[in-house]
N, C-alpha and C. Protein backbone atom coordinates (compact mmCIF):
# COMPACT_ATOMS: atom_id res chain seq x y z
N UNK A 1 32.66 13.42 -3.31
CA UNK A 1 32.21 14.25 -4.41
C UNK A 1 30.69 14.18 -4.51
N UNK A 2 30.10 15.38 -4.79
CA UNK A 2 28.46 15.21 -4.75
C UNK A 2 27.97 14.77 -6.25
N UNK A 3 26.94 14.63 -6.17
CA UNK A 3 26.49 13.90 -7.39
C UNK A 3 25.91 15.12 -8.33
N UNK A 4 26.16 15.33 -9.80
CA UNK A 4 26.08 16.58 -9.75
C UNK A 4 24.95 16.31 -10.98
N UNK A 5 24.28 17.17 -11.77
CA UNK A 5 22.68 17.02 -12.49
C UNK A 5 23.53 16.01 -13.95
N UNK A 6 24.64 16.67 -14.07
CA UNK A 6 25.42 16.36 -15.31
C UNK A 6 25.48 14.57 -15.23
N UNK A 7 26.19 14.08 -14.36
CA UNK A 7 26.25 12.63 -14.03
C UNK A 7 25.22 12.13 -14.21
N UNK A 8 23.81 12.47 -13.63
CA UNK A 8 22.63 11.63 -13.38
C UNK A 8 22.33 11.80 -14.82
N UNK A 9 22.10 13.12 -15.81
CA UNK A 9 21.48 13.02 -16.90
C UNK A 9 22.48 12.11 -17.56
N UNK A 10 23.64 12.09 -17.96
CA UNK A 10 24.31 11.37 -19.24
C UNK A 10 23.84 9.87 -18.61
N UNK A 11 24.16 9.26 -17.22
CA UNK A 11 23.94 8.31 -16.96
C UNK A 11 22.46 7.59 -17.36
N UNK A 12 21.39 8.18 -17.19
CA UNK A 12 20.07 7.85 -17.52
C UNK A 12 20.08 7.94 -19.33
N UNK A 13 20.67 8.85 -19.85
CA UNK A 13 20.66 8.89 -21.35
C UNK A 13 21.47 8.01 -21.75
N UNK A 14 22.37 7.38 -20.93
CA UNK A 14 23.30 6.51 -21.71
C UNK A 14 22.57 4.91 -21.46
N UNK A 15 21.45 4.53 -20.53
CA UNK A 15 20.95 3.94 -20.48
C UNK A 15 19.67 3.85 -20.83
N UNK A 16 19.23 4.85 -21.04
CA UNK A 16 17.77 4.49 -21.91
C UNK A 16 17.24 5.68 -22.95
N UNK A 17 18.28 5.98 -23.63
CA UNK A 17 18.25 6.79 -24.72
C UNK A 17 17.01 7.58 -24.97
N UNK A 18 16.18 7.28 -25.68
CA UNK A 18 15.24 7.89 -26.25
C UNK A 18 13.97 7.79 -25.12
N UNK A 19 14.31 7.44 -24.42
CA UNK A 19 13.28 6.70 -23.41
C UNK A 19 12.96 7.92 -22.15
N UNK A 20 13.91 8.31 -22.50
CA UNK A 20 14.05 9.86 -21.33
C UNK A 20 14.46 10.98 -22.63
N UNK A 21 13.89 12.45 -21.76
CA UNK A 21 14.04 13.14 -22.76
C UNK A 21 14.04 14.70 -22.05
N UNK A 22 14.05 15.68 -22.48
CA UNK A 22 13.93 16.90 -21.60
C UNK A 22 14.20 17.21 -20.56
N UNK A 23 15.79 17.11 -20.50
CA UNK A 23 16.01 17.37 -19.07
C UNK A 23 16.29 19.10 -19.13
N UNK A 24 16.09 19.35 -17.65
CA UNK A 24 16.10 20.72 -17.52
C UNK A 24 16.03 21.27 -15.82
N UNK A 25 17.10 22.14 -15.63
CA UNK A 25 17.18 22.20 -14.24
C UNK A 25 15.58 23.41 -13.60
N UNK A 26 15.40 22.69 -12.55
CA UNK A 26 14.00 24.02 -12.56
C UNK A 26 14.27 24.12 -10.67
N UNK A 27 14.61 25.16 -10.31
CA UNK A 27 14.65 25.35 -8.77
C UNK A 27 15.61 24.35 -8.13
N UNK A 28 16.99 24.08 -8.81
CA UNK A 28 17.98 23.39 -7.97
C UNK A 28 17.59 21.75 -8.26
N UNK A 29 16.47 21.55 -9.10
CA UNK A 29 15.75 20.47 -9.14
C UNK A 29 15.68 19.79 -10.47
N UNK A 30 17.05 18.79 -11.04
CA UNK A 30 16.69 18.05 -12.24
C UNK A 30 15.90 17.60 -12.89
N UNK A 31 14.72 17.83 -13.64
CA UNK A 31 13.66 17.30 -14.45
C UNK A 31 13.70 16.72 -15.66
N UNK A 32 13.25 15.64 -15.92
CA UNK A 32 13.15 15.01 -17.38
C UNK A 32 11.76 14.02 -17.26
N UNK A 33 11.52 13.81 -18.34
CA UNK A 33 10.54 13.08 -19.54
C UNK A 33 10.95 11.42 -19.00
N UNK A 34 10.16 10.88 -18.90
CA UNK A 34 10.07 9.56 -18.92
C UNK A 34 8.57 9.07 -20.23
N UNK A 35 9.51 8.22 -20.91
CA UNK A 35 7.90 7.69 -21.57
C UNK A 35 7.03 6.91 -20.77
N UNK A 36 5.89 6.46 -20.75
CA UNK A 36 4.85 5.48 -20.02
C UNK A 36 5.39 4.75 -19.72
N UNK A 37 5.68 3.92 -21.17
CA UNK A 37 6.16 2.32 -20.61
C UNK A 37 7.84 2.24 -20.30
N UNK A 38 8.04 3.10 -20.14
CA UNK A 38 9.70 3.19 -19.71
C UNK A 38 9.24 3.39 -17.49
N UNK A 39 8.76 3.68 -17.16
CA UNK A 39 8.50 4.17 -15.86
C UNK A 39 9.17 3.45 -14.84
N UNK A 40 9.23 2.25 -15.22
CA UNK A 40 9.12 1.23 -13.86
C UNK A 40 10.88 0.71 -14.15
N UNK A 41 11.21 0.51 -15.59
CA UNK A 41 12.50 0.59 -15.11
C UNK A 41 13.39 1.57 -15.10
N UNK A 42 13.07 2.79 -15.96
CA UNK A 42 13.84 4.03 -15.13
C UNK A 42 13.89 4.05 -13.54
N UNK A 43 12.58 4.17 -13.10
CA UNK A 43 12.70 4.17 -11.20
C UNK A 43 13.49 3.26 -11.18
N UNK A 44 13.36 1.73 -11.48
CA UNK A 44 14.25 0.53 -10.71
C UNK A 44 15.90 1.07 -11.05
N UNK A 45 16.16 1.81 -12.30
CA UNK A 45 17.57 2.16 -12.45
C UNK A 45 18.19 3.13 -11.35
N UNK A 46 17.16 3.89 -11.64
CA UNK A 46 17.58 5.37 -10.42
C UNK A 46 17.62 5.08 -9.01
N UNK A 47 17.02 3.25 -8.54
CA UNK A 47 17.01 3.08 -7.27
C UNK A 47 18.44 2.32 -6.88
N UNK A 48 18.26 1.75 -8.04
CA UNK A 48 19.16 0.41 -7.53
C UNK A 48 20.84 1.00 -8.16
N UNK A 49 21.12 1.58 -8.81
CA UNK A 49 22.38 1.77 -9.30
C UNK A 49 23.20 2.44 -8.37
N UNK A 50 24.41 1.95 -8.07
CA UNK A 50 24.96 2.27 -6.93
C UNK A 50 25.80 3.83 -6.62
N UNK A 51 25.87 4.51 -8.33
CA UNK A 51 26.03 5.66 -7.81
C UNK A 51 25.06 6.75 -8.00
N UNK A 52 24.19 6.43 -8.21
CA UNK A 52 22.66 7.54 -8.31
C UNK A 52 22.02 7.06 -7.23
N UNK A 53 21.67 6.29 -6.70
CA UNK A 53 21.30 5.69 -5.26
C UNK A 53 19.46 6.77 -5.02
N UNK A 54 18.69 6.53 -5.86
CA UNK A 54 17.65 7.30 -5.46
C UNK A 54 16.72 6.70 -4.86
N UNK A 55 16.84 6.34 -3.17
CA UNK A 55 16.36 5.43 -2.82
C UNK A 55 15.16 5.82 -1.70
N UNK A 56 14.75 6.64 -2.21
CA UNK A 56 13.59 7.68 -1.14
C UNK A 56 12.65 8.25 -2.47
N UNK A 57 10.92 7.55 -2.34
CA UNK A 57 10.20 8.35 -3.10
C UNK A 57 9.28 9.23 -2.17
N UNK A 58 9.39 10.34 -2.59
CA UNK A 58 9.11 11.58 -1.93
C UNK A 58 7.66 11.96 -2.22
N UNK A 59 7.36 11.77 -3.45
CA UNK A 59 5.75 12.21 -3.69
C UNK A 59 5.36 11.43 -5.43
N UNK A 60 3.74 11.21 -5.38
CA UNK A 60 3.69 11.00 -6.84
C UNK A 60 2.27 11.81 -6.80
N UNK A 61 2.16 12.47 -7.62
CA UNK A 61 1.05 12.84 -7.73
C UNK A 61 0.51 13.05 -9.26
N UNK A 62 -0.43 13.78 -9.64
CA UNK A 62 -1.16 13.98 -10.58
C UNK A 62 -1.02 15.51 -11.18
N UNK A 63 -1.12 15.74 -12.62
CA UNK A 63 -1.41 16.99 -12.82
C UNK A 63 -2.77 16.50 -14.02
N UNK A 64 -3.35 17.82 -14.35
CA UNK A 64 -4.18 17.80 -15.99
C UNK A 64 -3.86 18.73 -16.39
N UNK A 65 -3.22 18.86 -17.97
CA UNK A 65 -3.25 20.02 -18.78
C UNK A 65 -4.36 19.89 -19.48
N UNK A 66 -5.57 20.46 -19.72
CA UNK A 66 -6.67 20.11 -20.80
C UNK A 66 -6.20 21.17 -21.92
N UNK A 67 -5.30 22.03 -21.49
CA UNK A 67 -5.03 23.32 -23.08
C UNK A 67 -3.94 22.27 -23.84
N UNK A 68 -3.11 21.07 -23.25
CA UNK A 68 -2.32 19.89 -24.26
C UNK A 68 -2.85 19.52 -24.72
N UNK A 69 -2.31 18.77 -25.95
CA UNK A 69 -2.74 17.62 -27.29
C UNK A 69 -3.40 16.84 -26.40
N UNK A 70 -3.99 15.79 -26.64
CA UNK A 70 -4.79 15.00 -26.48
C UNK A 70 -4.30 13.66 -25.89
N UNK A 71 -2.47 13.41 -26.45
CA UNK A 71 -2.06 12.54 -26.06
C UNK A 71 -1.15 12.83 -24.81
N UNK A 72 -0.89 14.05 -24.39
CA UNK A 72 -0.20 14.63 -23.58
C UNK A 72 -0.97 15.64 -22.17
N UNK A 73 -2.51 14.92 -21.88
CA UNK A 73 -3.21 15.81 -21.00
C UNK A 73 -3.03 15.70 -19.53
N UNK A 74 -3.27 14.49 -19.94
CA UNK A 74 -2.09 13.92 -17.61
C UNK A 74 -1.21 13.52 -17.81
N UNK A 75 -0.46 14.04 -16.70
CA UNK A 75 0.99 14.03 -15.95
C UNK A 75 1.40 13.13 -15.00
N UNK A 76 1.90 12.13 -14.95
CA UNK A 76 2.52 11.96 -13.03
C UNK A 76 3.42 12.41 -12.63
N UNK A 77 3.42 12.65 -11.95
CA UNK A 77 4.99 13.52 -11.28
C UNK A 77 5.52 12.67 -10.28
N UNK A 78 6.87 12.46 -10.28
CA UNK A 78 7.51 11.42 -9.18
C UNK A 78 8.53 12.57 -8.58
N UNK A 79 8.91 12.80 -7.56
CA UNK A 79 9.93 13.15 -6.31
C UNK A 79 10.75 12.42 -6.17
N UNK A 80 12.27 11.94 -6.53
CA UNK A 80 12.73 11.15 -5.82
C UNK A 80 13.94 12.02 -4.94
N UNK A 81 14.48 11.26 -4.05
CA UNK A 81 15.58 12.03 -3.15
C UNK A 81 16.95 11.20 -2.95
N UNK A 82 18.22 11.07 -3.25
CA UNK A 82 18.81 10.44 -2.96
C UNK A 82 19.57 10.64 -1.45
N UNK A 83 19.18 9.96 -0.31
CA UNK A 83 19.62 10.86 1.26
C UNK A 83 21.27 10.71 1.09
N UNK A 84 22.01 10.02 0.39
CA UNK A 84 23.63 9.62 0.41
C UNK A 84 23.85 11.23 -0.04
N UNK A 85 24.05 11.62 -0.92
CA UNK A 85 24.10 12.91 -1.52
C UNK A 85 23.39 14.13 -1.39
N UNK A 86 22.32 13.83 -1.10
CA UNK A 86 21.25 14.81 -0.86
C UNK A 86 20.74 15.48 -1.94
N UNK A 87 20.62 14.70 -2.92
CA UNK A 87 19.86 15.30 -3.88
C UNK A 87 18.68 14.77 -4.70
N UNK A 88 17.92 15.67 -5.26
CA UNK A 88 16.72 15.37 -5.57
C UNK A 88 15.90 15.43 -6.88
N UNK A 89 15.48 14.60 -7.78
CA UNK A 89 15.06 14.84 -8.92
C UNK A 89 13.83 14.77 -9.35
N UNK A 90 13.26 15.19 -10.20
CA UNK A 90 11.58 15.02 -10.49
C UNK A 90 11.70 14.31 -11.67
N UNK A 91 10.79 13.52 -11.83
CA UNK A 91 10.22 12.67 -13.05
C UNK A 91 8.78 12.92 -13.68
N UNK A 92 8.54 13.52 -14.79
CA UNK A 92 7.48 13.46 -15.46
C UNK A 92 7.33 12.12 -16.42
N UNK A 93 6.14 11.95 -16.48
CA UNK A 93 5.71 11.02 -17.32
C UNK A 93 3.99 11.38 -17.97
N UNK A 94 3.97 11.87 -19.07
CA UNK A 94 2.59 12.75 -19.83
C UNK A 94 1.67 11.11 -20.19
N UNK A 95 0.44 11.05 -19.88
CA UNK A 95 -0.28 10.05 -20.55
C UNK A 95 -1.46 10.73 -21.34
N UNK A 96 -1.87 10.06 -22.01
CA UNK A 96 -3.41 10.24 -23.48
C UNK A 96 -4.26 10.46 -22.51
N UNK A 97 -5.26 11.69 -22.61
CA UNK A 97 -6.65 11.65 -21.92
C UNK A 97 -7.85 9.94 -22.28
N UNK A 98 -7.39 9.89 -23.23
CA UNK A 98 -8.36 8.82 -23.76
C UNK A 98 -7.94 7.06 -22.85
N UNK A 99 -6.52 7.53 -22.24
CA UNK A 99 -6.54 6.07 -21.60
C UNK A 99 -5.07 6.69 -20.75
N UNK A 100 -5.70 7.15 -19.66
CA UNK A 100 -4.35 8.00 -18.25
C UNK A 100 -3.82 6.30 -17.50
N UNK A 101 -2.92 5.45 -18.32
CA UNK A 101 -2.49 4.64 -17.73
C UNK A 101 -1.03 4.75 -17.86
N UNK A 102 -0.90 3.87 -16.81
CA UNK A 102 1.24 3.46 -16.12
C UNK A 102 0.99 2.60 -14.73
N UNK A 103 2.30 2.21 -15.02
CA UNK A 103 2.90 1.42 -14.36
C UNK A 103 2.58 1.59 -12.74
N UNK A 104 2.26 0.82 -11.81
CA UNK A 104 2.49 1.30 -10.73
C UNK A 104 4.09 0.90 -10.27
N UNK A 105 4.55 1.79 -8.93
CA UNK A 105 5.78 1.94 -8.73
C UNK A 105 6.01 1.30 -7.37
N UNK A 106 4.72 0.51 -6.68
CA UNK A 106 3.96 0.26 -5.59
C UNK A 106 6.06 -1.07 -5.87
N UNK A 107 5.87 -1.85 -5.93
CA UNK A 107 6.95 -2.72 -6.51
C UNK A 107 8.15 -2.57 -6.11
N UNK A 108 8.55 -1.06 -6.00
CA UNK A 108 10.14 -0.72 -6.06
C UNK A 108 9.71 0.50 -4.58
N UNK A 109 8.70 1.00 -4.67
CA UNK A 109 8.71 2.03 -3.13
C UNK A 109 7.20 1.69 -2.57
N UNK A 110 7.31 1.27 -1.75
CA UNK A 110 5.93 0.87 -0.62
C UNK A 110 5.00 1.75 -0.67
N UNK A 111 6.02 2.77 0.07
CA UNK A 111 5.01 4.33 0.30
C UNK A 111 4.22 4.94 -1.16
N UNK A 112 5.02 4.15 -2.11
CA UNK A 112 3.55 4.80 -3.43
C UNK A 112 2.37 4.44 -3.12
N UNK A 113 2.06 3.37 -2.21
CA UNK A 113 0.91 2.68 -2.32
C UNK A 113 -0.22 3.97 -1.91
N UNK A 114 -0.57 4.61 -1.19
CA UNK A 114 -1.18 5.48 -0.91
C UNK A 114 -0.94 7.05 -1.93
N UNK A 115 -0.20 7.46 -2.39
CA UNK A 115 -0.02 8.01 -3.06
C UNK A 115 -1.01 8.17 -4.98
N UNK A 116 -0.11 6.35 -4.94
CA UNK A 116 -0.86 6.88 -6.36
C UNK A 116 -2.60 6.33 -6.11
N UNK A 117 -2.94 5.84 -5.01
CA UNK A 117 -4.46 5.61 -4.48
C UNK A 117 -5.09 6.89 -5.06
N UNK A 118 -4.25 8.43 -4.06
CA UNK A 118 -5.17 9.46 -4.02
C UNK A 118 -4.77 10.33 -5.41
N UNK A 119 -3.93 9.50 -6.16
CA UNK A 119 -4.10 10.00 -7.86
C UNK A 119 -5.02 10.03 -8.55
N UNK A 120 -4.95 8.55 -8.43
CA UNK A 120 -6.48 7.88 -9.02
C UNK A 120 -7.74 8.16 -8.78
N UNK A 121 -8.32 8.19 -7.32
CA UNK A 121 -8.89 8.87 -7.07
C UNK A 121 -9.66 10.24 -7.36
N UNK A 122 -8.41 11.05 -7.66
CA UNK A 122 -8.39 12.57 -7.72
C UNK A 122 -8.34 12.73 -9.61
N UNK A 123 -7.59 11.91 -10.04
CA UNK A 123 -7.77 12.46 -11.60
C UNK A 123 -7.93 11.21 -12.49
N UNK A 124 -8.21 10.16 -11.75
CA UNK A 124 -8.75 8.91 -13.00
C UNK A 124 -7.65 8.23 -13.47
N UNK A 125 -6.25 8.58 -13.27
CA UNK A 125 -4.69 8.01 -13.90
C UNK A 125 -4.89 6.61 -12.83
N UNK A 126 -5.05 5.59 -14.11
CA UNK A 126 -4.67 4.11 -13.26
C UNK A 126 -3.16 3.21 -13.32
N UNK A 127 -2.92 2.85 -12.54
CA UNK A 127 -1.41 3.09 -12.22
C UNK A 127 -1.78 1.17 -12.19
N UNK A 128 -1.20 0.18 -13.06
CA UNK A 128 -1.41 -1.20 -13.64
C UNK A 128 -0.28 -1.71 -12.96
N UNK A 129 -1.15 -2.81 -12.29
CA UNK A 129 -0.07 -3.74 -11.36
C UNK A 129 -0.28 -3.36 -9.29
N UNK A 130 -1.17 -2.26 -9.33
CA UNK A 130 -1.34 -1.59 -8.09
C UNK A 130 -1.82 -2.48 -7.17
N UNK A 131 -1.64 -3.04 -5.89
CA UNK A 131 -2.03 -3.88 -5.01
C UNK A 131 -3.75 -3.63 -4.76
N UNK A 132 -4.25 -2.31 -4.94
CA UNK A 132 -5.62 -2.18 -4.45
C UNK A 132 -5.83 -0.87 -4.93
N UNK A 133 -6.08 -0.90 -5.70
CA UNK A 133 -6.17 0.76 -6.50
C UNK A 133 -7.57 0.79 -6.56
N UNK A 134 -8.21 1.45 -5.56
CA UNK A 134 -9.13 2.27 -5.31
C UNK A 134 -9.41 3.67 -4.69
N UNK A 135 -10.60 3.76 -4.03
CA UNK A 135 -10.80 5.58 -4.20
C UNK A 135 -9.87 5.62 -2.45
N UNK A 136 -9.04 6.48 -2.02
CA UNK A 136 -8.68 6.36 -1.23
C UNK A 136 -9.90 7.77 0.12
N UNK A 137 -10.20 8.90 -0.53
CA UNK A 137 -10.55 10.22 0.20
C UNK A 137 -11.86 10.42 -0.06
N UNK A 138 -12.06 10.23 -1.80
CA UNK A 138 -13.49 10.36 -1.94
C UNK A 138 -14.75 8.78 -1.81
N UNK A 139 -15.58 9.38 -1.88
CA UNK A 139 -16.65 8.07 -1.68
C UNK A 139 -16.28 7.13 -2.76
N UNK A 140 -16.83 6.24 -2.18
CA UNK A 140 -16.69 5.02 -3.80
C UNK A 140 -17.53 4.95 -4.72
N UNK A 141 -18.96 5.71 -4.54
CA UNK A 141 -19.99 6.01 -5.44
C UNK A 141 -19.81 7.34 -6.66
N UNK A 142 -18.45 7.92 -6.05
CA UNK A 142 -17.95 9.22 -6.98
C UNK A 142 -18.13 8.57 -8.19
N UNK A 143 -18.39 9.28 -9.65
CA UNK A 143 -18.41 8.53 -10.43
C UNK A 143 -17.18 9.48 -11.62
N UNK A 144 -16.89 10.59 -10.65
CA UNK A 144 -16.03 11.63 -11.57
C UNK A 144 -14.68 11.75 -10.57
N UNK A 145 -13.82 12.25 -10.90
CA UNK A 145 -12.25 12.47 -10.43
C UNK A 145 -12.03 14.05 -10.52
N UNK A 146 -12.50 14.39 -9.11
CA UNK A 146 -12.70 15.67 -8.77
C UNK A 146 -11.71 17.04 -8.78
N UNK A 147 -10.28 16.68 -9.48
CA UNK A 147 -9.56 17.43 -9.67
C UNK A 147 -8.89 17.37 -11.47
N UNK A 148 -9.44 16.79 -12.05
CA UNK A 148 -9.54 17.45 -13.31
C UNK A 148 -9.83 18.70 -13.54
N UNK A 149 -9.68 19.43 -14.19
CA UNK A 149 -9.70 20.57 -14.47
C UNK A 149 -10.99 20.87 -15.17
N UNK A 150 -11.58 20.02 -15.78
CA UNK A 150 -13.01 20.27 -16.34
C UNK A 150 -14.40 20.72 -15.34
N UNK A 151 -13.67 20.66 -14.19
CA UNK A 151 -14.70 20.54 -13.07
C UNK A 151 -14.48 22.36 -12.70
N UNK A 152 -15.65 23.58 -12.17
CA UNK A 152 -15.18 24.34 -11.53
C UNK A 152 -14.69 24.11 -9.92
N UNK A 153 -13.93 25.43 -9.32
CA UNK A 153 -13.94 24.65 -8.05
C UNK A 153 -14.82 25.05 -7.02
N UNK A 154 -15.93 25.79 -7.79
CA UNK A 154 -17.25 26.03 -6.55
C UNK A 154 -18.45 25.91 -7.69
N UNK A 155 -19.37 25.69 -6.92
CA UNK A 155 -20.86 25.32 -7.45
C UNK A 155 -21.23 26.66 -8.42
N UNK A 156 -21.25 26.24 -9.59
CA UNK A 156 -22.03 27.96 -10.13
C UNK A 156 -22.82 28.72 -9.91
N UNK A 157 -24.37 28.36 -9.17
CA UNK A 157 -24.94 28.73 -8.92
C UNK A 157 -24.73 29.73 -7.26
N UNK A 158 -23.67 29.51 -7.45
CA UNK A 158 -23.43 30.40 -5.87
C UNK A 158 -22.89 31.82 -6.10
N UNK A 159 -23.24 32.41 -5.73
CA UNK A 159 -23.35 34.40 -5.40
C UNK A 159 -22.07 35.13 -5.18
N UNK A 160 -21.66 33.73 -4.03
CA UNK A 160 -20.82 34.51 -2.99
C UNK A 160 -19.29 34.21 -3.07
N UNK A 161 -19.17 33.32 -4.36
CA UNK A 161 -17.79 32.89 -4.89
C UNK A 161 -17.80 33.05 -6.05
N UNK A 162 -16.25 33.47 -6.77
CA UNK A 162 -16.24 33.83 -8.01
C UNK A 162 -14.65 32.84 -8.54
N UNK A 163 -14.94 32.05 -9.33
CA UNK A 163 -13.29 31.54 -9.87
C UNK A 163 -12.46 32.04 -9.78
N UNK A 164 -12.56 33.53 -10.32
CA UNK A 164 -11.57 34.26 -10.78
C UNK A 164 -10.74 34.75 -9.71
N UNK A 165 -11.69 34.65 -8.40
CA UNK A 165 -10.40 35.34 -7.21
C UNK A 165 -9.67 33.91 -6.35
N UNK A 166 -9.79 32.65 -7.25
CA UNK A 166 -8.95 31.34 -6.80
C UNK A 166 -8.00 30.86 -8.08
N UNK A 167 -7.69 32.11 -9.28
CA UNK A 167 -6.47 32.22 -10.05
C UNK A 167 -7.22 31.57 -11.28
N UNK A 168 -8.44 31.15 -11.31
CA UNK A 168 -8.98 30.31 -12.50
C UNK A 168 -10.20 31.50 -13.18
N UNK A 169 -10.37 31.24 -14.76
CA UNK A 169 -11.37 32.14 -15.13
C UNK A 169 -11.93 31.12 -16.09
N UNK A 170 -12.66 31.31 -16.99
CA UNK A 170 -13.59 30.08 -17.89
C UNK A 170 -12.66 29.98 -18.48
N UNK A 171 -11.50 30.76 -19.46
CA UNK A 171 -10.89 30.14 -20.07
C UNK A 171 -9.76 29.26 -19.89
N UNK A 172 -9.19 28.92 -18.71
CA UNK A 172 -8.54 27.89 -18.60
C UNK A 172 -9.29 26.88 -17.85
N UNK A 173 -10.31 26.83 -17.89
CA UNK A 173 -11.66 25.35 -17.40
C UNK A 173 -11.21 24.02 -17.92
């Protein structure tokens, strides 16, 4: 029998109640809410429990909403895949612009280690407990996290590029 979105959500809600929240199917693809400090043992649940078996992390990366509240402006996004079943779920987890911290996941999947490197890196989210969390792509003298959204993505002073034909205009800056 395949593992179906219904199982995984009651199962995660019946274990950490309030702690997960918003689930919602988006492209064949289960999504829910993790709080901050819930992160590390939701993943350890979703890895280790023998019939959710989500034992493949697929991606973590970063988002910024700067048009969110204040406590809700970065995102991490987790991928996981279970290969027994073949199925696959996403994990959000929203942190405060004023302090983009969580858990690292380095602990329970290896391969985060590089992952949430080029998070950090890229949008300033420090991921606590990380074996070596530094800049992985950009220089180490960067003193900004070049994919925030506050940043344009070409120099203003240039002629020959315009935001607006790379889907961005001033008002979502």
């Amino acid at each position: 029998m395949a593992l179906e979105s219904a199982v995984i959500q009651q199962k995660v809600i019946d274990q950490f109640g309030l702690k997960v929240a918003d689930f919602v199917q988006l492209h064949d693809i289960l999504t829910f809410e993790v709080a901050p400090d819930a992160i590390l043992e939701v993943m350890k649940y979703l890895k280790e429990d023998e019939i959710l078996r989500f034992n493949f992390l697929t991606d973590v990366c970063g988002v910024h909403y700067p048009e969110y509240a204040e406590e809700r402006q970065f995102a991490v996004v987790y991928h996981l895949h279970n290969w027994v079943d073949n199925v696959r779920i996403r994990i959000k987890s929203f942190l405060p612009a004023s302090n983009p911290e969580i858990d690292s996941v380095v602990p329970l999947f290896l391969g985060a280690n590089w992952m949430e490197r080029e998070t950090y890196d890229f949008f300033g989210i420090i991921f606590k407990g990380h074996p070596q969390l530094k800049r992985i792509l950009n220089m180490d003298e960067m003193t900004v996290f070049p994919m925030r959204r506050e940043f344009p993505l070409e120099d203003g002073g240039r002629t020959d590029k315009d935001d607006r034909f790379f889907g961005r205009t001033q008002q979502n800056c």
